[in-house]
Protein backbone atom coordinates (compact mmCIF):
# COMPACT_ATOMS: atom_id res chain seq x y z
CA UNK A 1 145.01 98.38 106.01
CA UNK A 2 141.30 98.69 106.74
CA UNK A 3 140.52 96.60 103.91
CA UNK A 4 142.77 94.28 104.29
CA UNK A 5 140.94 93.28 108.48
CA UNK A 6 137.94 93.48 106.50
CA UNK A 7 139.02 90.74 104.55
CA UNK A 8 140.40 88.71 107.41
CA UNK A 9 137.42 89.50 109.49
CA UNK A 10 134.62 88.20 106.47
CA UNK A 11 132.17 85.97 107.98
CA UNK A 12 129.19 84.38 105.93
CA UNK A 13 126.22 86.95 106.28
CA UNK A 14 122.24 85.63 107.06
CA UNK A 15 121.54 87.06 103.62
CA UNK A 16 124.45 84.85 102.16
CA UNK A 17 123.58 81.92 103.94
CA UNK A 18 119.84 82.01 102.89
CA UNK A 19 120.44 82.76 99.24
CA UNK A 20 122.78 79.64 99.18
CA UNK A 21 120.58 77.50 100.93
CA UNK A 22 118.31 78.65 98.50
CA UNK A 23 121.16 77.92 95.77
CA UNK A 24 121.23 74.17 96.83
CA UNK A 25 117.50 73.41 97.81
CA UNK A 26 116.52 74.07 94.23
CA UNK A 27 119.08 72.39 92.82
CA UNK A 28 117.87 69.62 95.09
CA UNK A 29 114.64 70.01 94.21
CA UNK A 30 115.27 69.79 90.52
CA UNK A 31 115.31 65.78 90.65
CA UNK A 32 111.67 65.85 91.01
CA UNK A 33 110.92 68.87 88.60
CA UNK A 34 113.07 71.22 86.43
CA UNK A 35 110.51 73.78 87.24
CA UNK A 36 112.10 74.37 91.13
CA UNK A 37 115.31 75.05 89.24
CA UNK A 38 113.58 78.83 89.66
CA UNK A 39 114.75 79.06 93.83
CA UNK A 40 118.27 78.84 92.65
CA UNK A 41 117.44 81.83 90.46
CA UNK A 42 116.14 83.71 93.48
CA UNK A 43 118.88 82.44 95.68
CA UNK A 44 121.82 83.33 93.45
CA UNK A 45 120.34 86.78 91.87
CA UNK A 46 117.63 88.21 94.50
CA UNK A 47 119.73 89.87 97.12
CA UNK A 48 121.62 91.69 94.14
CA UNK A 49 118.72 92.83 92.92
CA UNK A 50 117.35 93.71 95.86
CA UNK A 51 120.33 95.52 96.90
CA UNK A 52 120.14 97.45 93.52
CA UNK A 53 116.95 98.77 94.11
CA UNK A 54 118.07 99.91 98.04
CA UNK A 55 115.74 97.57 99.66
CA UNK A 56 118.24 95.43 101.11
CA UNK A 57 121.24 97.35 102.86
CA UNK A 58 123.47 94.19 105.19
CA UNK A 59 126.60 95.51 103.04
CA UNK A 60 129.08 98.23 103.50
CA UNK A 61 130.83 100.48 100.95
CA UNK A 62 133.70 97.74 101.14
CA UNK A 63 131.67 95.01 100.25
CA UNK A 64 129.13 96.55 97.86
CA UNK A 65 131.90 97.83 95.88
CA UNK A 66 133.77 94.18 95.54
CA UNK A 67 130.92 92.47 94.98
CA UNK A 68 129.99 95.35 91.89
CA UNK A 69 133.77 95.12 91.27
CA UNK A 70 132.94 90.76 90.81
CA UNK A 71 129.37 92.05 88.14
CA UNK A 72 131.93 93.42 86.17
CA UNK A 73 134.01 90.45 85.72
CA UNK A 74 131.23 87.92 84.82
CA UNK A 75 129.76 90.67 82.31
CA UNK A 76 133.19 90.76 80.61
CA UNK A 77 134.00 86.50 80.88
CA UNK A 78 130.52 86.29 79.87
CA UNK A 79 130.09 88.27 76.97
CA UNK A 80 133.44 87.34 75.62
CA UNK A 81 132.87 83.44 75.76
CA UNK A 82 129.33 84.34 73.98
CA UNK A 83 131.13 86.42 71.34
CA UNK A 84 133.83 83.49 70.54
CA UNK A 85 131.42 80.63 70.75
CA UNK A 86 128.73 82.57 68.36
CA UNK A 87 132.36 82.79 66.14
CA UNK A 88 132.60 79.00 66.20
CA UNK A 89 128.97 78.10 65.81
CA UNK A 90 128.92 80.12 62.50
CA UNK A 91 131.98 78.94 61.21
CA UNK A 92 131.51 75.32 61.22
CA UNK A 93 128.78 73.69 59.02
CA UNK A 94 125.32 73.84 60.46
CA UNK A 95 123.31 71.24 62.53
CA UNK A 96 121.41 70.44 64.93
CA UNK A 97 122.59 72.50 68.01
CA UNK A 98 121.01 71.61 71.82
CA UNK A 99 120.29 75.35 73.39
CA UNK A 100 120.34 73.76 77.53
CA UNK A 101 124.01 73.29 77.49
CA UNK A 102 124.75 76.25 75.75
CA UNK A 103 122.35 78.34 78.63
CA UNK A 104 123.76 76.13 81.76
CA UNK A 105 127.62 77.06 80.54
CA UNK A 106 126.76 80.62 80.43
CA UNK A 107 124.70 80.14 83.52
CA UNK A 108 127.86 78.49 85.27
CA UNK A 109 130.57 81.10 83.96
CA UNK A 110 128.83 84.47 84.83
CA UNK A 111 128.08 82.21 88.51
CA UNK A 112 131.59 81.08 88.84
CA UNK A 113 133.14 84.37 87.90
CA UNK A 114 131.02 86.75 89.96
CA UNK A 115 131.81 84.07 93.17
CA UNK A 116 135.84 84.40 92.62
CA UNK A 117 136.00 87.83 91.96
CA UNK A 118 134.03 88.53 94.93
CA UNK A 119 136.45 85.78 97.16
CA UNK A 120 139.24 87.58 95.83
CA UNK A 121 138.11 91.38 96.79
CA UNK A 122 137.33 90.08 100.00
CA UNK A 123 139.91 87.92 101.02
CA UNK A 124 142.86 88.18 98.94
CA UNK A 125 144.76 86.09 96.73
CA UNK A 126 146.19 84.35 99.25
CA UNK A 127 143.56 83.25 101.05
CA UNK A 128 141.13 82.49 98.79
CA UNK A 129 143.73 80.15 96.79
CA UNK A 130 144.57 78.84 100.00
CA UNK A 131 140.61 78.03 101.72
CA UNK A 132 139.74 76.69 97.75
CA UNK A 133 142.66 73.93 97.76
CA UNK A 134 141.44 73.05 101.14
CA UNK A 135 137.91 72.66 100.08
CA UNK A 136 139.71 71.05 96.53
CA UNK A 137 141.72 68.35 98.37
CA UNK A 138 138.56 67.86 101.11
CA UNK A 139 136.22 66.71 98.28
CA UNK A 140 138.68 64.88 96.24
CA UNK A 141 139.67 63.12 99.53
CA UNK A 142 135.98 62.55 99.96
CA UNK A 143 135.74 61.11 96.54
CA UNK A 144 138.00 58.66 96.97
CA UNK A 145 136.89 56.81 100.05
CA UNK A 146 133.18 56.99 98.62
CA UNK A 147 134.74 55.34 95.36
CA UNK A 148 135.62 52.46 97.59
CA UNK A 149 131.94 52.56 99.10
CA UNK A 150 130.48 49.23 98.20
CA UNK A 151 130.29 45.52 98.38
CA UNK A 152 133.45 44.68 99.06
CA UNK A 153 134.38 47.68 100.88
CA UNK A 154 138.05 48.76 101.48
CA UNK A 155 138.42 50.74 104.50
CA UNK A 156 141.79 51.02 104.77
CA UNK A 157 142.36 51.28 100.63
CA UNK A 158 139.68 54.22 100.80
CA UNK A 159 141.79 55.91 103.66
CA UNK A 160 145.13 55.68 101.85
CA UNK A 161 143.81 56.85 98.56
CA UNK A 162 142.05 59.47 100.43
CA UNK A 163 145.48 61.07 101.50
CA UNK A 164 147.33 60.45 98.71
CA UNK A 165 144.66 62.87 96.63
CA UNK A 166 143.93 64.90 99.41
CA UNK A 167 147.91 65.89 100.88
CA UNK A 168 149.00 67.50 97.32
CA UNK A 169 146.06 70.34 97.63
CA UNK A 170 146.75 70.75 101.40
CA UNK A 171 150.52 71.06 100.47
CA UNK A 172 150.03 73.77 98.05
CA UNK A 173 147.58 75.63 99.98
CA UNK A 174 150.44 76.00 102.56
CA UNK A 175 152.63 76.98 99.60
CA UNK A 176 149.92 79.51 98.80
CA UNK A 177 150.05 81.66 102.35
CA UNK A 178 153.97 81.64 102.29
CA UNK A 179 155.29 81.50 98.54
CA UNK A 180 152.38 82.43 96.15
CA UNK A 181 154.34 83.27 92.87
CA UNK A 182 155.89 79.60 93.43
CA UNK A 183 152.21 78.26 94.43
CA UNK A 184 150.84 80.00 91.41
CA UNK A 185 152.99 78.85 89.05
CA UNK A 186 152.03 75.19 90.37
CA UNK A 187 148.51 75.64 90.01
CA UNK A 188 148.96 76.88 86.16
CA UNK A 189 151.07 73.59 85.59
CA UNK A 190 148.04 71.34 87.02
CA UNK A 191 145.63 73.00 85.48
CA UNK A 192 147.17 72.12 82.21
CA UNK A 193 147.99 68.27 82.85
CA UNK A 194 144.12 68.09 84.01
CA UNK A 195 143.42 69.80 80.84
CA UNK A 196 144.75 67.09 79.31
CA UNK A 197 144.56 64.08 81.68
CA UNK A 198 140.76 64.21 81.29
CA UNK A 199 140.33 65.22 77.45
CA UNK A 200 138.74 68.59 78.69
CA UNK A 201 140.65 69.55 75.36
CA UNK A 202 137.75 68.03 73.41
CA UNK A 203 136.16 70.94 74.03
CA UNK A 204 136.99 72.73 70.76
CA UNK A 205 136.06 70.07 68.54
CA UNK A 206 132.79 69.49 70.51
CA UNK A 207 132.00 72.31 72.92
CA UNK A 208 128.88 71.09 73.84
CA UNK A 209 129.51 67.61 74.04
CA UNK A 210 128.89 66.17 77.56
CA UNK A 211 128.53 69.16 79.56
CA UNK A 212 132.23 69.70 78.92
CA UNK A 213 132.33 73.23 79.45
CA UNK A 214 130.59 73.34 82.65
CA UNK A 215 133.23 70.77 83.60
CA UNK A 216 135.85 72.61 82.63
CA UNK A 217 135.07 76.14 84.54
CA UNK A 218 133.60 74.24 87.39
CA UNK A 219 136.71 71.85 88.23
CA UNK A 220 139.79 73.65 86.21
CA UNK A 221 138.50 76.80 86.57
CA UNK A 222 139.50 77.96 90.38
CA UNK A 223 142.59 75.80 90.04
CA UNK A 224 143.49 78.50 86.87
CA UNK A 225 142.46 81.62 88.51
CA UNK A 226 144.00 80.71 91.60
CA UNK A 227 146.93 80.39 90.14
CA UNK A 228 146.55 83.52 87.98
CA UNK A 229 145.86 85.67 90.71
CA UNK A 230 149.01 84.72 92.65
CA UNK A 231 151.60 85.36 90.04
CA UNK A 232 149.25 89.07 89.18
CA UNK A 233 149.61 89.52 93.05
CA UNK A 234 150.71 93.46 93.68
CA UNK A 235 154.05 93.67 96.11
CA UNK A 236 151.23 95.95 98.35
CA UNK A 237 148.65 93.05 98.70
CA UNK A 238 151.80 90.81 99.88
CA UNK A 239 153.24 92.95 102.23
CA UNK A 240 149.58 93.30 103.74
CA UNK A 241 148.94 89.65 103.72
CA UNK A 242 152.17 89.28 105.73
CA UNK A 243 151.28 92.15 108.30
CA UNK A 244 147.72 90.30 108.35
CA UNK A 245 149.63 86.82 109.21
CA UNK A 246 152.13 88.74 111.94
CA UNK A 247 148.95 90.21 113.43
């Protein structure tokens, strides 16, 4: 039960919120040089490091051990998507092979998987599926009235297609608090037709082709482990959201 008010009470630390300003200024930065690229490596890996070697302590026991809980996750995703795409490389014919995709995906998947597993630990299955649909159906929403951003500007167009994307996400993070296995099972089924609707599934005959697999972890993947974590959900971590909800 302790846990579970930690989770509810999580709020975005100073340390967090410098290391991801950090996070986006060099990213920012990197359309003038590649070379500033470097604060987004301090941003995303200094306060682990620092809190490694004890000379940052803003975390308790709770959170140090999610967030070494979320390290082990990326090291396994990590090393096994290097172990099968090392099996592909060497079983097609050689050629000319571009190494900056190949570092970004890896970049993006040990990222992306430390991140959820941390939201997870902290939050809970339910709420984290729940807050990332919000912030899903937010930016597609956002998407489509910029898409209608231009000379002959459709206000009203924008606004429409704006709910249309936008109400489907908000519906099933609803459907997330109060019937996850259903919500879940949803969120597997989408992932798939995006899969699909997009040709992410080029991916195996190209995997480097485009950025494709940053694509794919980026914008299927917390649709996928969303939904994975709500049907996995244990009947202790429901009964606790619940009590968390009645409270």
């Amino acid at each position: 039960m302790v846990e579970s008010n930690k989770r509810s009470r999580w709020r975005p630390s100073p340390t967090g919120m410098v290391a991801g300003s950090l996070v986006v200024l060099g990213f920012l930065l990197s359309e003038i040089d590649w070379g500033f690229l470097a604060i987004s490596a301090f941003g995303a890996f200094g306060p682990g490091i620092l809190r490694e070697m004890g000379i940052l302590r803003d975390r308790d026991e709770f959170q140090l051990r999610a967030s070494r809980r979320a390290g082990n996750h990326a090291y396994l995703v990590a090393g096994l998507m290097a172990f099968l795409l090392m099996a592909y490389m060497r079983s097609v014919e050689p050629g000319p092979v571009d190494p900056e995709p190949l570092v970004t995906a890896f970049l993006v998947v040990l990222w992306f998987t430390w991140l959820l597993s941390s939201l997870l630990a902290y939050w809970g299955p339910r709420k984290t599926a729940s807050r990332l649909l919000l912030v899903f159906g937010s930016l597609w929403g956002l998407f489509a009235i910029l898409s209608n951003v231009g000379p002959e500007y459709q206000g009203v167009l924008g606004f429409i297609m704006a709910l249309v994307v936008m109400l489907p996400f908000f519906g099933l993070a609803y459907v997330a608090r109060r019937w996850p296995r259903i919500a879940g099972a949803v969120l597997l089924l989408v992932s798939v037709y995006f899969f699909y609707f997009f040709g992410l599934y080029e991916i195996f005959t190209d995997p480097l082709a485009m950025g494709r697999p940053v694509v794919l972890v980026l914008f299927l993947g917390p649709l996928c482990a969303s939904g994975i974590a709500l049907l996995c959900m244990k009947i202790d971590d429901e009964e606790g959201a619940e009590a968390d909800e009645a409270s």
